[in-house]
N, C-alpha and C. Protein backbone atom coordinates (compact mmCIF):
# COMPACT_ATOMS: atom_id res chain seq x y z
N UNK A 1 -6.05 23.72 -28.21
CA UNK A 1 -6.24 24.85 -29.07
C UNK A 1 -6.24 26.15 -28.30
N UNK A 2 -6.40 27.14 -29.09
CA UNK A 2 -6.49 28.93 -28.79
C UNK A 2 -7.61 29.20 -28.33
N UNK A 3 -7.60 29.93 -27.16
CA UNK A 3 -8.95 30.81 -26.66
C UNK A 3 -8.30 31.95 -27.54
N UNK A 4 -8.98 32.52 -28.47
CA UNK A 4 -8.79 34.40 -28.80
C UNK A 4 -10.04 34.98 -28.17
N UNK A 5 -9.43 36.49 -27.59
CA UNK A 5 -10.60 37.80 -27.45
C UNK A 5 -10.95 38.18 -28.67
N UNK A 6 -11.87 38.68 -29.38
CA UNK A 6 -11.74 39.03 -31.01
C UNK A 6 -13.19 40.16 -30.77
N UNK A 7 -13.17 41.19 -31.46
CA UNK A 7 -14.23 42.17 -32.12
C UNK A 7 -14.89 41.62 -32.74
N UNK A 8 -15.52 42.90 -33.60
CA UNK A 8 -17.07 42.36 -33.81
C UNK A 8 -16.70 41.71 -35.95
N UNK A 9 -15.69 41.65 -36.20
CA UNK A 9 -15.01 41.49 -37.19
C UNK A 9 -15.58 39.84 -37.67
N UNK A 10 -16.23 39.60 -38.08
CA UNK A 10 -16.75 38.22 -38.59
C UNK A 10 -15.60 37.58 -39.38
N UNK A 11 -15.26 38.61 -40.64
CA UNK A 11 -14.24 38.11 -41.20
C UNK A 11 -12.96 37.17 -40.25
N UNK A 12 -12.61 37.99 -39.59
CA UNK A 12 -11.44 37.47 -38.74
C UNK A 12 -11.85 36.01 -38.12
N UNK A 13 -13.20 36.30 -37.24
CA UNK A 13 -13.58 35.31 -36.38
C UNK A 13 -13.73 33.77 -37.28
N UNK A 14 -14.34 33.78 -38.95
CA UNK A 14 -14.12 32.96 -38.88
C UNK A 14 -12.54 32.28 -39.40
N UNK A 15 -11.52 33.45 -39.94
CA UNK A 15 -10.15 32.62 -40.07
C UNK A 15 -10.10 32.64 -38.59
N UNK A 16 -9.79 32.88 -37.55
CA UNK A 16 -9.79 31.91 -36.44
C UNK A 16 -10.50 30.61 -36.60
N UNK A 17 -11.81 30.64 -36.84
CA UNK A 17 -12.40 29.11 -36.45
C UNK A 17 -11.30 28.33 -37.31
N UNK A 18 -11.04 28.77 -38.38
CA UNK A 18 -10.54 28.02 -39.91
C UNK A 18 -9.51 27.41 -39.27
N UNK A 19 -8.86 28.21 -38.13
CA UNK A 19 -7.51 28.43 -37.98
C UNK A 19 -7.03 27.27 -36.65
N UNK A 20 -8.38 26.44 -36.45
CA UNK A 20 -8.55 25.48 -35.18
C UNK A 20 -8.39 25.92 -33.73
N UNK A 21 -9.29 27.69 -33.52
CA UNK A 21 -9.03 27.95 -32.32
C UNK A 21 -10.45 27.01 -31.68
N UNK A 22 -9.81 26.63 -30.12
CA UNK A 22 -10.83 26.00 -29.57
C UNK A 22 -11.88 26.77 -29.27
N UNK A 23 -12.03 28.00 -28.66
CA UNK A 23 -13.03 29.24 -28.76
C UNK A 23 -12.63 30.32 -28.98
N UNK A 24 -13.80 31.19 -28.79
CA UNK A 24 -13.20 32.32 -29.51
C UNK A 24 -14.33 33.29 -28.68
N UNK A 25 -13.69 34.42 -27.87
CA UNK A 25 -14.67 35.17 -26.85
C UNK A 25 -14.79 35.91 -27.88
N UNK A 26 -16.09 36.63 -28.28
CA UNK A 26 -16.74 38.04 -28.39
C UNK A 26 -17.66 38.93 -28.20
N UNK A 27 -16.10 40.50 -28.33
CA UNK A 27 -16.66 41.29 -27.19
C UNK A 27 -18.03 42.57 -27.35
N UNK A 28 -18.02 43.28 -27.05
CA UNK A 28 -18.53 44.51 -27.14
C UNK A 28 -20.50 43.93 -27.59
N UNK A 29 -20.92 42.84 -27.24
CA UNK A 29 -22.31 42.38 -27.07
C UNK A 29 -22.41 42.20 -28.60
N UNK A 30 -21.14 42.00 -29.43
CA UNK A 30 -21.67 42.08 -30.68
C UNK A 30 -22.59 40.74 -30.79
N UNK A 31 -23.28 41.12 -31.87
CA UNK A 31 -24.49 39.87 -32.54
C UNK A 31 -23.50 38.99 -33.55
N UNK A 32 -23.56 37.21 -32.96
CA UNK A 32 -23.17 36.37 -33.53
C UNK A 32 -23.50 35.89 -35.38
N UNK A 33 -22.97 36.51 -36.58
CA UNK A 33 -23.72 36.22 -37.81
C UNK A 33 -24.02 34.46 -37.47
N UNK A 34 -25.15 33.94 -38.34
CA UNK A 34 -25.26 32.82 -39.04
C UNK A 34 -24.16 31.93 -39.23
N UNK A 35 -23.23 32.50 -40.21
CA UNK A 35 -22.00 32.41 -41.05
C UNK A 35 -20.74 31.90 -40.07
N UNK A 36 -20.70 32.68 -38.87
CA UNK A 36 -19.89 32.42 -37.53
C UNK A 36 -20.63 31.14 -36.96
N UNK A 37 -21.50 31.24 -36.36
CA UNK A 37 -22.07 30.43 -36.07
C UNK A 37 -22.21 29.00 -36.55
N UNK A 38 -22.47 28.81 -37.84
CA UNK A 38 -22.47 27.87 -38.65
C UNK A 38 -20.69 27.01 -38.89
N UNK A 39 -19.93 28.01 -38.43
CA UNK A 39 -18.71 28.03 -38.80
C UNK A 39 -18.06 27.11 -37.81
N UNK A 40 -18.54 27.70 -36.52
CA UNK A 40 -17.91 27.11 -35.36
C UNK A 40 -18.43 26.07 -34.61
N UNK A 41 -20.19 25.57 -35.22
CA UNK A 41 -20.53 24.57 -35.10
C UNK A 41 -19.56 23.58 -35.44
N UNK A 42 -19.27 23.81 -37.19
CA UNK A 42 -18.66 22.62 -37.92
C UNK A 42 -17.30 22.04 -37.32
N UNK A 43 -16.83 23.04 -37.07
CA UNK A 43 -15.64 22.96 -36.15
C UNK A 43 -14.92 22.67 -35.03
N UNK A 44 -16.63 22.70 -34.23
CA UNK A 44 -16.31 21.96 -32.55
C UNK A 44 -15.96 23.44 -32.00
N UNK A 45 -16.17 24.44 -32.56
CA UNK A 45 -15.23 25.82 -31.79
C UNK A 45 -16.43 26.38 -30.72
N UNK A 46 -16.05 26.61 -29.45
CA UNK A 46 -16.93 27.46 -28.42
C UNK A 46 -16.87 28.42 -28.96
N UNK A 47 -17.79 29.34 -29.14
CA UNK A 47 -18.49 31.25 -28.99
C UNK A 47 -18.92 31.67 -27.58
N UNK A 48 -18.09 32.08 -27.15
CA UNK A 48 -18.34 32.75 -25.79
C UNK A 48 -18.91 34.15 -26.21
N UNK A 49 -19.50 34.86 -25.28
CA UNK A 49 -20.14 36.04 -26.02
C UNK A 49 -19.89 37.73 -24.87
N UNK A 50 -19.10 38.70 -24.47
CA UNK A 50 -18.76 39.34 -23.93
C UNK A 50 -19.47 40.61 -23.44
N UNK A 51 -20.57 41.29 -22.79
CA UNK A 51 -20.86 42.26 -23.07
C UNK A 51 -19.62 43.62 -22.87
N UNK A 52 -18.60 43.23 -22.42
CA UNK A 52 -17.42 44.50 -21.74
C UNK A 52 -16.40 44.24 -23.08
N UNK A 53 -15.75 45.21 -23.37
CA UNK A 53 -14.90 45.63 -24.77
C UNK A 53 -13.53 44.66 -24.26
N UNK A 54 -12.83 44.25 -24.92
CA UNK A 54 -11.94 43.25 -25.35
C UNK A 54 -11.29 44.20 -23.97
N UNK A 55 -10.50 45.53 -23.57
CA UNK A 55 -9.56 45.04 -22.87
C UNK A 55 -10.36 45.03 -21.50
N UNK A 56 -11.27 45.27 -21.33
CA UNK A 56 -12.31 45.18 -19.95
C UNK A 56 -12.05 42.91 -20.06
N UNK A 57 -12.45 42.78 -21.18
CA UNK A 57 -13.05 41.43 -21.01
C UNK A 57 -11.31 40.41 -20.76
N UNK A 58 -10.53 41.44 -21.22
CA UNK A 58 -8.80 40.23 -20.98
C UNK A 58 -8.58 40.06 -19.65
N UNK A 59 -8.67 41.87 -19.08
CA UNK A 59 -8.52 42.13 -17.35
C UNK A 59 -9.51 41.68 -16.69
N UNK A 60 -10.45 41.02 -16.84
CA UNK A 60 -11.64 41.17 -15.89
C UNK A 60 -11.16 39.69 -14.92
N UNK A 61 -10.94 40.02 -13.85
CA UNK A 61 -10.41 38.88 -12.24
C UNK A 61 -11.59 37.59 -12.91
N UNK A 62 -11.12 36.06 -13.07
CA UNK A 62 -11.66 35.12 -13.12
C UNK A 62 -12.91 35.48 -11.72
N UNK A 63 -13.55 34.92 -11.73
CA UNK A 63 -14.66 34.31 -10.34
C UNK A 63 -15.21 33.26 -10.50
């Protein structure tokens, strides 16, 4: 499956989960809803959680 970077957009995040991404990073320290959460349990989907804004968090050197 899809790793996506994604905002603080719930809507979206969960048509991703819907959408069988394997995780799904988000950025900008947003707060995970319930609804997401609950979403990507059902789904097997990782929530990675970002405090640096989507293009800080694409560029940032693996370590």
């Amino acid at each position: 499956g899809d790793v996506v970077i994604v905002g603080d957009r719930s809507d979206i995040q969960i048509s991703l989960i819907n959408s069988g991404c394997s995780a799904i990073i988000i950025t900008g320290d947003s707060p995970v809803s319930y609804e997401v959460e609950s979403a990507a349990a059902k789904a097997g989907t990782l929530i990675i959680s970002s405090p640096h804004d989507t293009f800080i968090t694409a560029h940032s050197p693996a370590t």
